[in-house]
C-alpha atoms as a PDB file:
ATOM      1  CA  UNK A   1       0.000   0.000   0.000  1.00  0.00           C
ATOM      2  CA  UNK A   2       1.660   3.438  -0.750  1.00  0.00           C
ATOM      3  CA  UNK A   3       0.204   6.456   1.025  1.00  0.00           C
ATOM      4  CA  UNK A   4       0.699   9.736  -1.144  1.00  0.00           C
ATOM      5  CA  UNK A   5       2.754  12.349   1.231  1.00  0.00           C
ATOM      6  CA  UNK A   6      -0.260  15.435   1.204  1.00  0.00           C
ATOM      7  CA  UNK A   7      -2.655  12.530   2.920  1.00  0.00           C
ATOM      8  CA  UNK A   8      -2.986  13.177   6.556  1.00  0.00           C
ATOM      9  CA  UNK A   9      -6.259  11.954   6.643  1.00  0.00           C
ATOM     10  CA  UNK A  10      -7.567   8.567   4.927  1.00  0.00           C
ATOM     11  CA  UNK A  11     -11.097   7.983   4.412  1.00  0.00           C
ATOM     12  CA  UNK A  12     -11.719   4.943   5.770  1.00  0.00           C
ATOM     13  CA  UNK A  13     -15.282   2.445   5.482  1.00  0.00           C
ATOM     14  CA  UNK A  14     -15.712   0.855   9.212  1.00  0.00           C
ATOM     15  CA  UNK A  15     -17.801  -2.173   9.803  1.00  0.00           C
ATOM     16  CA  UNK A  16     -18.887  -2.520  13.860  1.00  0.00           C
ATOM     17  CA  UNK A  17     -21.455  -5.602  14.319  1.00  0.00           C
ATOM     18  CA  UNK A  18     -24.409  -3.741  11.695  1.00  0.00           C
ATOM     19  CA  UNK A  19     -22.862  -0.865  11.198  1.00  0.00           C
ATOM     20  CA  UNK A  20     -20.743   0.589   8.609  1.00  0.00           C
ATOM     21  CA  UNK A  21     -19.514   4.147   8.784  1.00  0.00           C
ATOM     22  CA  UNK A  22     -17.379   6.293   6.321  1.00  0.00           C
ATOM     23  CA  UNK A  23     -14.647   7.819   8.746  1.00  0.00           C
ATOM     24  CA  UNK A  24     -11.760  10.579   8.177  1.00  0.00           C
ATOM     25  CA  UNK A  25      -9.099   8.524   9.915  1.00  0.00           C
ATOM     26  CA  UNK A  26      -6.470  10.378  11.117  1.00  0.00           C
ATOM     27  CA  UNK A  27      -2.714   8.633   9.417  1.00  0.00           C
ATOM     28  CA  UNK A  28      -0.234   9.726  12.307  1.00  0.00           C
ATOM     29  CA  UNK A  29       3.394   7.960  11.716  1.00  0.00           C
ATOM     30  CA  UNK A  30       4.185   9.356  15.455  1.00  0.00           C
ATOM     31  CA  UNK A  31       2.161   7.337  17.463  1.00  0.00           C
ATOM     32  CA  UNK A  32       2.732   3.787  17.864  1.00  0.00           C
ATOM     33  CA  UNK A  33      -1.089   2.428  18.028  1.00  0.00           C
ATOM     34  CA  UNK A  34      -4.000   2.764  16.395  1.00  0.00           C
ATOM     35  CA  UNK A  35      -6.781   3.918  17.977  1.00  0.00           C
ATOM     36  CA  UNK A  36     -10.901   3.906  18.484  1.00  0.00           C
ATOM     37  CA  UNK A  37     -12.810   6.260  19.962  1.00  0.00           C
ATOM     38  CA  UNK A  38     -15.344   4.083  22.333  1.00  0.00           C
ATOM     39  CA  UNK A  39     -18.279   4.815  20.678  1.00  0.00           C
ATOM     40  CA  UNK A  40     -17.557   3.607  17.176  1.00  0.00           C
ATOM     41  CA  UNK A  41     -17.273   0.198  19.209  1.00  0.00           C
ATOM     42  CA  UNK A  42     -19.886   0.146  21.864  1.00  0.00           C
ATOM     43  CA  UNK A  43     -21.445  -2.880  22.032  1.00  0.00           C
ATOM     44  CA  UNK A  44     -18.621  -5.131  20.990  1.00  0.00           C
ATOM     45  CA  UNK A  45     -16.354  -7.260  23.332  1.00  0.00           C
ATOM     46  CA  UNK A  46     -13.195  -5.868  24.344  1.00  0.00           C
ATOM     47  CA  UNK A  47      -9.690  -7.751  25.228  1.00  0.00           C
ATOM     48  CA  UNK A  48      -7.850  -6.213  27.977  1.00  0.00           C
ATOM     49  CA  UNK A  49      -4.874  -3.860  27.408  1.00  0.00           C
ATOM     50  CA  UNK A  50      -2.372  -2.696  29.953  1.00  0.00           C
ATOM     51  CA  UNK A  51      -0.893  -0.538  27.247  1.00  0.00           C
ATOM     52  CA  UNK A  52      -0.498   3.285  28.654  1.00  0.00           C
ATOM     53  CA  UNK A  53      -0.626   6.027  26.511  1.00  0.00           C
ATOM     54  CA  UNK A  54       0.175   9.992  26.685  1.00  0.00           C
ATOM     55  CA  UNK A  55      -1.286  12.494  24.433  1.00  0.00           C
ATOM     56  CA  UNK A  56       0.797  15.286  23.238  1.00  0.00           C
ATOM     57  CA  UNK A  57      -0.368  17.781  25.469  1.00  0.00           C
ATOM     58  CA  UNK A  58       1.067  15.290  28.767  1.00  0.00           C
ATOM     59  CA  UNK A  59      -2.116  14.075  29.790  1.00  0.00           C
ATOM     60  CA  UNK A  60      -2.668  10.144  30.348  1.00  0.00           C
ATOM     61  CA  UNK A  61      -5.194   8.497  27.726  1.00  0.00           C
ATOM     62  CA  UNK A  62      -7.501   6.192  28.969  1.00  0.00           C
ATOM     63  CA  UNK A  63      -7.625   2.454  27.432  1.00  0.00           C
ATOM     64  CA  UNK A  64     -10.565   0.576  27.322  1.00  0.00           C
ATOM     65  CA  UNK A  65      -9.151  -2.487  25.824  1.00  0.00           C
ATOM     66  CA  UNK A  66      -8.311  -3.468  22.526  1.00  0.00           C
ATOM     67  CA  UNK A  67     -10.650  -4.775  19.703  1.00  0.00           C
ATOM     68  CA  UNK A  68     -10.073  -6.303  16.284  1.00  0.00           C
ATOM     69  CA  UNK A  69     -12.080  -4.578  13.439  1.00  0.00           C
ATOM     70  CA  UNK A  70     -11.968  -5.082  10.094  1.00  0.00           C
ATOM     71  CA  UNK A  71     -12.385  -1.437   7.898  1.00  0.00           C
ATOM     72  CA  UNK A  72     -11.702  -0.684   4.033  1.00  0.00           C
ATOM     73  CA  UNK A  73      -9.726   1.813   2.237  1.00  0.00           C
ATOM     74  CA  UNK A  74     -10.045   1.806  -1.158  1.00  0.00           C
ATOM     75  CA  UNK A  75     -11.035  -1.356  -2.273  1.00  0.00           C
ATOM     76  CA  UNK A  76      -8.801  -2.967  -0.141  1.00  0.00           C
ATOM     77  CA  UNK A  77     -10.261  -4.995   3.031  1.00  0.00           C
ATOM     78  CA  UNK A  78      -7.785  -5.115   6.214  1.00  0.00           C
ATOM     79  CA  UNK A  79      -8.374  -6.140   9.829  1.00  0.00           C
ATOM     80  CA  UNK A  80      -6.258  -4.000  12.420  1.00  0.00           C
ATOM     81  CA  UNK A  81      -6.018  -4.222  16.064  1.00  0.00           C
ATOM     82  CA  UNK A  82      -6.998  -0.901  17.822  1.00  0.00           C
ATOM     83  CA  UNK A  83      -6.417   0.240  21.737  1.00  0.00           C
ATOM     84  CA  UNK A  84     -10.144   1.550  22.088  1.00  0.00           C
ATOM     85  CA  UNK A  85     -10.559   5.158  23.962  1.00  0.00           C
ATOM     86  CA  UNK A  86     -12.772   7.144  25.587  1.00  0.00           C
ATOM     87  CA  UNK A  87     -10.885  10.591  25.656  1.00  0.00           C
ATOM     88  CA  UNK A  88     -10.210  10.510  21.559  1.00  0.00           C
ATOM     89  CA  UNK A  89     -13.645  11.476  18.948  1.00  0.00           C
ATOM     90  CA  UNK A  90     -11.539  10.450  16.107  1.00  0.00           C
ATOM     91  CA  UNK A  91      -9.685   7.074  14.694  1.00  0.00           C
ATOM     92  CA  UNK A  92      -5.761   6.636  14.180  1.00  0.00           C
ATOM     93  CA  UNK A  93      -3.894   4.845  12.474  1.00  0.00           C
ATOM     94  CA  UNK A  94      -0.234   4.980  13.933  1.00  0.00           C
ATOM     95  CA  UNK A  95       3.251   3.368  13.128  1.00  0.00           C
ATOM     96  CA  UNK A  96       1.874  -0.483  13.583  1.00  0.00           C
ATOM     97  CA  UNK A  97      -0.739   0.095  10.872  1.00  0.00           C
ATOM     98  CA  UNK A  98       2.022   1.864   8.341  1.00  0.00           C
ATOM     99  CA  UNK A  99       5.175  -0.587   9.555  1.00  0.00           C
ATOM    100  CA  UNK A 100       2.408  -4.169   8.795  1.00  0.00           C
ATOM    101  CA  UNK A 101       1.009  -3.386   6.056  1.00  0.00           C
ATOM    102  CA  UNK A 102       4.285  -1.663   4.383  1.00  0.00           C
ATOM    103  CA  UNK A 103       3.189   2.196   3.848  1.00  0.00           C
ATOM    104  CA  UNK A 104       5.891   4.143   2.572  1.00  0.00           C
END
């Protein structure tokens, strides 16, 4: 997959149990994880996470859990794990997502 350098943002097609949402989904090479805001995924079942995360401004983010969801871009269908959030409105995609799936 080859992201174009101007793309910050990648509109992305979201499938949660019947739902499917077109989402901006924020591409962010800085942060390690992706991440869900909560309620794009309330209702599903969660895995624990110990994982800690701080935002940019120094304040702790909290984590849910993590959840598997499968999301298209393009035509192309991927399945990503995401640390799910209750302090974030939007979705990321960090350094995991761009490393796996070979994003230059």
């Amino acid at each position: 997959m080859r992201l174009r350098k101007s793309k910050t943002y990648l509109c992305v097609s979201l499938t949660t149990g019947k739902k499917n949402r077109r989402l901006n989904c924020l591409v962010d090479n800085g942060c390690f994880f992706n991440l869900v805001s909560y309620r794009y995924v309330t209702g599903l079942r969660l895995s624990p996470s110990s994982e800690q995360l701080v935002a940019m401004n120094g304040s702790n983010v909290r984590i849910l859990g993590s959840v598997k969801l499968p999301f298209t871009v393009d035509d192309q269908n991927l399945v990503v794990d995401f640390l799910v959030a209750d302090d974030i409105t939007w979705l990321v995609l960090g350094f995991s997502f761009l490393s796996a799936y070979g994003c230059r």
